[in-house]
Protein backbone atom coordinates (compact mmCIF):
# COMPACT_ATOMS: atom_id res chain seq x y z
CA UNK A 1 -56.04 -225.24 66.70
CA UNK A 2 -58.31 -223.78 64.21
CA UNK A 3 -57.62 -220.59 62.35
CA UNK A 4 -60.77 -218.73 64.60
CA UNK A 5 -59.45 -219.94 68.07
CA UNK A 6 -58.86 -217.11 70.56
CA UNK A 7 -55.78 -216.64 72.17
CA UNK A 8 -54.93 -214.81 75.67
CA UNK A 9 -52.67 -211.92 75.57
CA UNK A 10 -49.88 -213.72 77.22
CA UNK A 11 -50.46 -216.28 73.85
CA UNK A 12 -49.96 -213.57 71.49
CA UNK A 13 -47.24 -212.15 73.19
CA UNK A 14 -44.80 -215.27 72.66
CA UNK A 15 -45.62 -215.95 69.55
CA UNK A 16 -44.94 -212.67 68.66
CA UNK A 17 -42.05 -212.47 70.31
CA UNK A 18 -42.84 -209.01 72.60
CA UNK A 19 -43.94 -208.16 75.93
CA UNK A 20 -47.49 -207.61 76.88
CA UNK A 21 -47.15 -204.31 77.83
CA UNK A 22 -46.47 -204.05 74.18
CA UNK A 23 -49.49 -205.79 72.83
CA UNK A 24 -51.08 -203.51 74.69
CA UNK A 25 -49.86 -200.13 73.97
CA UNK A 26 -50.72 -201.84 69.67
CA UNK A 27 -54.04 -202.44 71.04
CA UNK A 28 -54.29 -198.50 71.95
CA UNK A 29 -53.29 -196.94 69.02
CA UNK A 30 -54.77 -199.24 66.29
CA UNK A 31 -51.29 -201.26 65.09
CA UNK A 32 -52.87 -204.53 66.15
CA UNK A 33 -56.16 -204.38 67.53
CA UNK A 34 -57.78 -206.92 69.99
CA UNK A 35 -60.84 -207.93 70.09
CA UNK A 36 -62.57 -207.16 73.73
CA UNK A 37 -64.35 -210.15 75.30
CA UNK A 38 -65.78 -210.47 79.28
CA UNK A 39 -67.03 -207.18 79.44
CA UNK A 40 -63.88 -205.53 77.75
CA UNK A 41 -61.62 -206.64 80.70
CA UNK A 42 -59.96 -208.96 78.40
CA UNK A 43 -57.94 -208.70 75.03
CA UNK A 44 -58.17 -211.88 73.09
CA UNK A 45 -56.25 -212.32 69.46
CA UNK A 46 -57.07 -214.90 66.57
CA UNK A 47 -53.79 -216.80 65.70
CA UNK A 48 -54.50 -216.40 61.86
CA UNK A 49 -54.33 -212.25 62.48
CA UNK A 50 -50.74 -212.99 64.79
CA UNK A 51 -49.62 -215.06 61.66
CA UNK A 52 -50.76 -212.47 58.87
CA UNK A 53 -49.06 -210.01 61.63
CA UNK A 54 -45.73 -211.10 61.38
CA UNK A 55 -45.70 -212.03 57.92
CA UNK A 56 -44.23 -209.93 54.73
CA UNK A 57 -46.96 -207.44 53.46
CA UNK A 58 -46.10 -207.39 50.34
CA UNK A 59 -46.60 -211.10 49.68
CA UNK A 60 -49.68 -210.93 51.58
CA UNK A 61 -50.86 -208.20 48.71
CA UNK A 62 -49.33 -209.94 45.99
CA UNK A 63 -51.52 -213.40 47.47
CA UNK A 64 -54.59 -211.36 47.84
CA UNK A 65 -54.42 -209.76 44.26
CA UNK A 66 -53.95 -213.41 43.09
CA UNK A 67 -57.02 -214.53 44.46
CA UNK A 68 -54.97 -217.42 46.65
CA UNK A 69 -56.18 -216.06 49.90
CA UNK A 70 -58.56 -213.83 51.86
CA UNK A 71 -57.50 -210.75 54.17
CA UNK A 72 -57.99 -210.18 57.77
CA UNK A 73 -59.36 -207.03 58.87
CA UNK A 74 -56.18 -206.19 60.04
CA UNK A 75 -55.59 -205.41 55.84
CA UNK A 76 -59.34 -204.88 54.85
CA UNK A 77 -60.91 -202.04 54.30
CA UNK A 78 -64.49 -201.88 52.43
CA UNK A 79 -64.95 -198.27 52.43
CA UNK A 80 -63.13 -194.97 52.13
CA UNK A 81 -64.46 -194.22 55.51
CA UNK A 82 -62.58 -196.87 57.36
CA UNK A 83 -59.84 -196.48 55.23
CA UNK A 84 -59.26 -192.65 56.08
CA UNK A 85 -59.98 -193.51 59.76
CA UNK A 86 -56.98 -196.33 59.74
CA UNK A 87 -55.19 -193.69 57.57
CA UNK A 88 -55.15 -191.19 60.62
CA UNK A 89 -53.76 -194.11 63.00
CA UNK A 90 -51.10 -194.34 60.83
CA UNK A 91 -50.49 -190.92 60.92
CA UNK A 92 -50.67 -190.45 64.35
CA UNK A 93 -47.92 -193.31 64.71
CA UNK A 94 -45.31 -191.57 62.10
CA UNK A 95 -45.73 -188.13 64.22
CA UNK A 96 -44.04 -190.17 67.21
CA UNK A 97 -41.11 -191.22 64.97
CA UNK A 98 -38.35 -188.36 65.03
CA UNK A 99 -36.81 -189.79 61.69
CA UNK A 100 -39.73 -188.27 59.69
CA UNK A 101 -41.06 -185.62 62.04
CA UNK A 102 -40.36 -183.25 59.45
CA UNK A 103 -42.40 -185.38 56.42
CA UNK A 104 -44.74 -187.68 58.21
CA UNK A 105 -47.36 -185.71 56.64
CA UNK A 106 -46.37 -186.25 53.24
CA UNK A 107 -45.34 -189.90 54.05
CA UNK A 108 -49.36 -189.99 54.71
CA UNK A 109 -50.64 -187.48 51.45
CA UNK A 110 -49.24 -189.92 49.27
CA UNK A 111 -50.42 -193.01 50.81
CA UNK A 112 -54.15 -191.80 51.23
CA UNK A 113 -53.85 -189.95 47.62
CA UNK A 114 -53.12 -193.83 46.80
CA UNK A 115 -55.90 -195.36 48.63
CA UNK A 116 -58.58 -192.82 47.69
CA UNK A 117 -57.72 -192.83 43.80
CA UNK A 118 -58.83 -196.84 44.66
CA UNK A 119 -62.31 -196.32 46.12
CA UNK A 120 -63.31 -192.91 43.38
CA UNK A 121 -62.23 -194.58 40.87
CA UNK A 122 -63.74 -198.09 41.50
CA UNK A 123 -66.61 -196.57 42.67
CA UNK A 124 -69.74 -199.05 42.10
CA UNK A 125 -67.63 -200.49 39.21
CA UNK A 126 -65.63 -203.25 41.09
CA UNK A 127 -64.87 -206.43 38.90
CA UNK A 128 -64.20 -208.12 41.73
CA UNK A 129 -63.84 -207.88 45.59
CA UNK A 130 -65.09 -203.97 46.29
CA UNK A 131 -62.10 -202.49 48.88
CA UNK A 132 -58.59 -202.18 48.87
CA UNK A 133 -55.52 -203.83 51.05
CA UNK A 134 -53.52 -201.35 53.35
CA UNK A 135 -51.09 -202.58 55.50
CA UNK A 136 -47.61 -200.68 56.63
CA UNK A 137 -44.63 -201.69 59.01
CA UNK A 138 -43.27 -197.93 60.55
CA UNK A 139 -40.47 -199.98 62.07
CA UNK A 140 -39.55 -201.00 58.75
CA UNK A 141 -40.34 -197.57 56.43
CA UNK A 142 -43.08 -199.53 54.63
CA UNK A 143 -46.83 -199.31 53.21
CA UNK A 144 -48.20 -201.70 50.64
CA UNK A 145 -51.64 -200.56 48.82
CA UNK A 146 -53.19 -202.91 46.85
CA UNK A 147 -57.09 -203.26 44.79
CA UNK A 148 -58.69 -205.81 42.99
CA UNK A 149 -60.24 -202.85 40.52
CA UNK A 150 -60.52 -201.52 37.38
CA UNK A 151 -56.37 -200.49 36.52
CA UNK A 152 -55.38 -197.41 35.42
CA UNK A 153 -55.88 -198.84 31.80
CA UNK A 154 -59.27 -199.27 32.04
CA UNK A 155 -59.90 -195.77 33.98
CA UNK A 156 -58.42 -193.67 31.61
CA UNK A 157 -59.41 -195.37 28.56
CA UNK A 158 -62.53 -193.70 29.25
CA UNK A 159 -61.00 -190.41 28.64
CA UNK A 160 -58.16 -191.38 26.61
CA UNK A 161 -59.29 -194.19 24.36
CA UNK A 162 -56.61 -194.25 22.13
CA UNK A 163 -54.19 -196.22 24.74
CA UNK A 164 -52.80 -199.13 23.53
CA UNK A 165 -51.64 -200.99 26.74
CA UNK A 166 -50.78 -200.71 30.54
CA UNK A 167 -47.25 -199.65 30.18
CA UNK A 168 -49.20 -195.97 27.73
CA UNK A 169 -51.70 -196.05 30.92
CA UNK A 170 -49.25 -195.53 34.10
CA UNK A 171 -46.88 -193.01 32.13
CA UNK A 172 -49.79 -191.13 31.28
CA UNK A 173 -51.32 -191.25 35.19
CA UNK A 174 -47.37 -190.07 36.68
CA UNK A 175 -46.80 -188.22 33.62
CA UNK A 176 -49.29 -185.81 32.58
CA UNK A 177 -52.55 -183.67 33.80
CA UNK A 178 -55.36 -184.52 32.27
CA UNK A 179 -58.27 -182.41 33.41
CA UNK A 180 -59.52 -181.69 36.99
CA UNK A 181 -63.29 -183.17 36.47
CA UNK A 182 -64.20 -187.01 37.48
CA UNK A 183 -63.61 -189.38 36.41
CA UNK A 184 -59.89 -188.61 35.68
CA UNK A 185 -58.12 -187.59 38.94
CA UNK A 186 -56.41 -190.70 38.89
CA UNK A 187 -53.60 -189.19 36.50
CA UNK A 188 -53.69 -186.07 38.68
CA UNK A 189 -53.37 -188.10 41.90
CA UNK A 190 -50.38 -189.79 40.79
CA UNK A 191 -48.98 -187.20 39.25
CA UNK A 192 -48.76 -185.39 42.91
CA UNK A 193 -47.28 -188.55 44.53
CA UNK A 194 -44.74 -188.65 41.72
CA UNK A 195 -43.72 -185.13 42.58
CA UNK A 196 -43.62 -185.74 46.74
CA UNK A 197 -41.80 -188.98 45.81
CA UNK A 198 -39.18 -187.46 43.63
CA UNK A 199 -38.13 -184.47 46.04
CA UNK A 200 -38.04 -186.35 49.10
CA UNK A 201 -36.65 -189.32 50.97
CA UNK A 202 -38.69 -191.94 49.16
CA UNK A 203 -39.09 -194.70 46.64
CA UNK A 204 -42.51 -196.02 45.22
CA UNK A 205 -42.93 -199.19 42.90
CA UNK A 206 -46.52 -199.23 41.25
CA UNK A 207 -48.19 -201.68 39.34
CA UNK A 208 -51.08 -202.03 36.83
CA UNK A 209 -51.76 -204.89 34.74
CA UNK A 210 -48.54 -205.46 33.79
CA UNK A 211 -46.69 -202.45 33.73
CA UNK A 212 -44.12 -201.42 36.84
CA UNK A 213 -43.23 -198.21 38.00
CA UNK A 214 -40.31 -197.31 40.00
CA UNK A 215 -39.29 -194.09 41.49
CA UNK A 216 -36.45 -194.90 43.81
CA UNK A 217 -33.55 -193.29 45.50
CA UNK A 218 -30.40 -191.55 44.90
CA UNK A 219 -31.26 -190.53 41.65
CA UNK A 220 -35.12 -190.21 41.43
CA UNK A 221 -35.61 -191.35 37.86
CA UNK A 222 -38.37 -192.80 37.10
CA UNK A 223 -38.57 -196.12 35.02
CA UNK A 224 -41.51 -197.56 33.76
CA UNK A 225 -40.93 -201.76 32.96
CA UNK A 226 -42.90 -204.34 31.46
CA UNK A 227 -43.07 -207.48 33.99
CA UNK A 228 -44.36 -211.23 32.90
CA UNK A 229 -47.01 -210.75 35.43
CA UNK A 230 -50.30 -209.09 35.54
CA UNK A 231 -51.74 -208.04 38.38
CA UNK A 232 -55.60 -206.74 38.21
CA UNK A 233 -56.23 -203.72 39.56
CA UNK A 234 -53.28 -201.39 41.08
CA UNK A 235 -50.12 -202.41 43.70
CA UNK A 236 -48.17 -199.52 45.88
CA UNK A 237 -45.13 -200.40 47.87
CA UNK A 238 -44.06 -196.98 49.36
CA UNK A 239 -40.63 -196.76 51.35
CA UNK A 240 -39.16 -194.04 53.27
C-alpha cells in the first residue's frame, strides 16, 4: 500500500485505535479532516496523514526543519490566512475543555502571536520553503510551531546590527521593546508571549539557530542555552 492509497473510515478507525463516531465528530471540527469522495457521502483518509496523526509533533517539526521529510496538510500552512482559520479551530476546541476555560484565549494569543511573527516577518523573504508547521495535541496540552525562515538573528540584525550571535538575538526578542514600526515586532511579539507565559500555567521552549529558550513551570525563570544544533528558522513547543 502506497503512501496516497485511500482508506474507508472503518480503516482509519483501527488503525487509530477509536471509534468511528469519533473520526467523525474530528472530521467536524477540523482535528483530522477527511477528504469527501462519492458526492460527499463518504469520508476517505490517506494512511500517510493516519501515520503523521499519531506520531510525536515535535519530531515531525524537528524532521521538517531538517529537511528529511515533507508535511501533510494536516501541518502545512502556506499563508497567514489558512493559518488564522486553523488557528480558530483550535480555539474553538480549547473552549470545550473545562481545564482552561478560564485561559483558552491566551493559550491561543500566544500561539497565533507565534505563527504570525513567522509569515510578517518572512514575508517574500523565505530562504527556503515559504509557510510554517502548526500542529497541537489538546489531549496532551501541546502546540509545536515551527518555520524554515529567516531566525530572529537575521530579523533583527536589520535593526540591531551590532548582534553578535543567536543566543544576543532571542534575549533581545523576549527581553526588550524595540520600536512599534515593521519590521521589528518580532521582539515585541515575543516579548508579550514571554509575559502570558510567565504569569500563567505554561512553559514555552523556543529555538533559533542555535540558541534555546525555556520558560517553564514552578518557577518561571527564563533560561536562555546554547544547544550543538542549529535549527534554521524558529521552533515553539508551548505546554499548558
Amino acid at each position: 500500500m502506497d503512501d496516497n492509497t485511500l482508506l474507508r473510515i472503518k480503516e482509519a478507525a483501527e488503525i487509530l485505535g477509536v471509534s468511528i463516531d469519533t473520526l467523525r465528530r474530528w472530521d467536524k471540527s477540523g482535528k483530522l479532516v477527511a477528504i469527501r469522495k462519492d458526492g460527499g457521502v463518504h469520508r476517505y483518509y490517506r494512511e500517510k496523514d493516519l501515520e503523521v496523526f499519531k506520531s510525536d509533533l515535535t519530531k515531525i517539526a524537528y524532521e521538517w526543519l531538517e529537511i528529511k521529510r515533507e508535511l501533510p496538510a494536516t501541518f502545512y500552512f502556506s499563508n497567514s490566512s489558512v493559518f488564522q482559520a486553523r488557528l480558530i479551530t483550535m480555539q474553538n476546541q480549547l473552549a470545550q475543555m473545562s481545564r482552561v476555560s478560564n485561559i483558552f484565549s491566551l493559550i491561543v494569543a500566544i500561539a497565533g502571536e507565534i505563527g504570525n511573527n513567522s509569515f510578517d516577518h518572512n514575508l517574500g523573504k523565505w530562504p527556503d520553503v515559504p509557510g510554517i508547521f502548526f500542529g497541537y495535541n489538546l489531549d496532551k496540552g501541546m502546540i509545536v510551531l515551527a518555520d524554515r525562515g529567516l531566525g530572529v538573528l537575521n530579523t533583527l540584525k536589520r535593526v540591531r546590527p551590532g548582534l553578535q550571535n543567536h543566543t544576543e538575538a532571542v534575549k533581545v526578542a523576549f527581553t526588550e521593546i524595540i520600536t512599534g514600526r515593521a519590521p521589528e515586532e518580532r521582539g515585541n511579539g515575543l516579548k508579550f508571549v514571554r509575559g502570558i507565559v510567565e504569569k500563567n500555567p505554561f512553559s514555552i521552549f523556543f529555538r533559533s539557530g542555535d540558541a534555546e529558550l525555556r520558560i517553564g513551570n514552578p518557577d518561571k525563570e527564563m533560561r536562555i542555552t546554547r544547544s550543538h544544533l542549529t535549527t534554521p528558522g524558529c521552533l515553539a513547543i508551548i505546554e499548558f
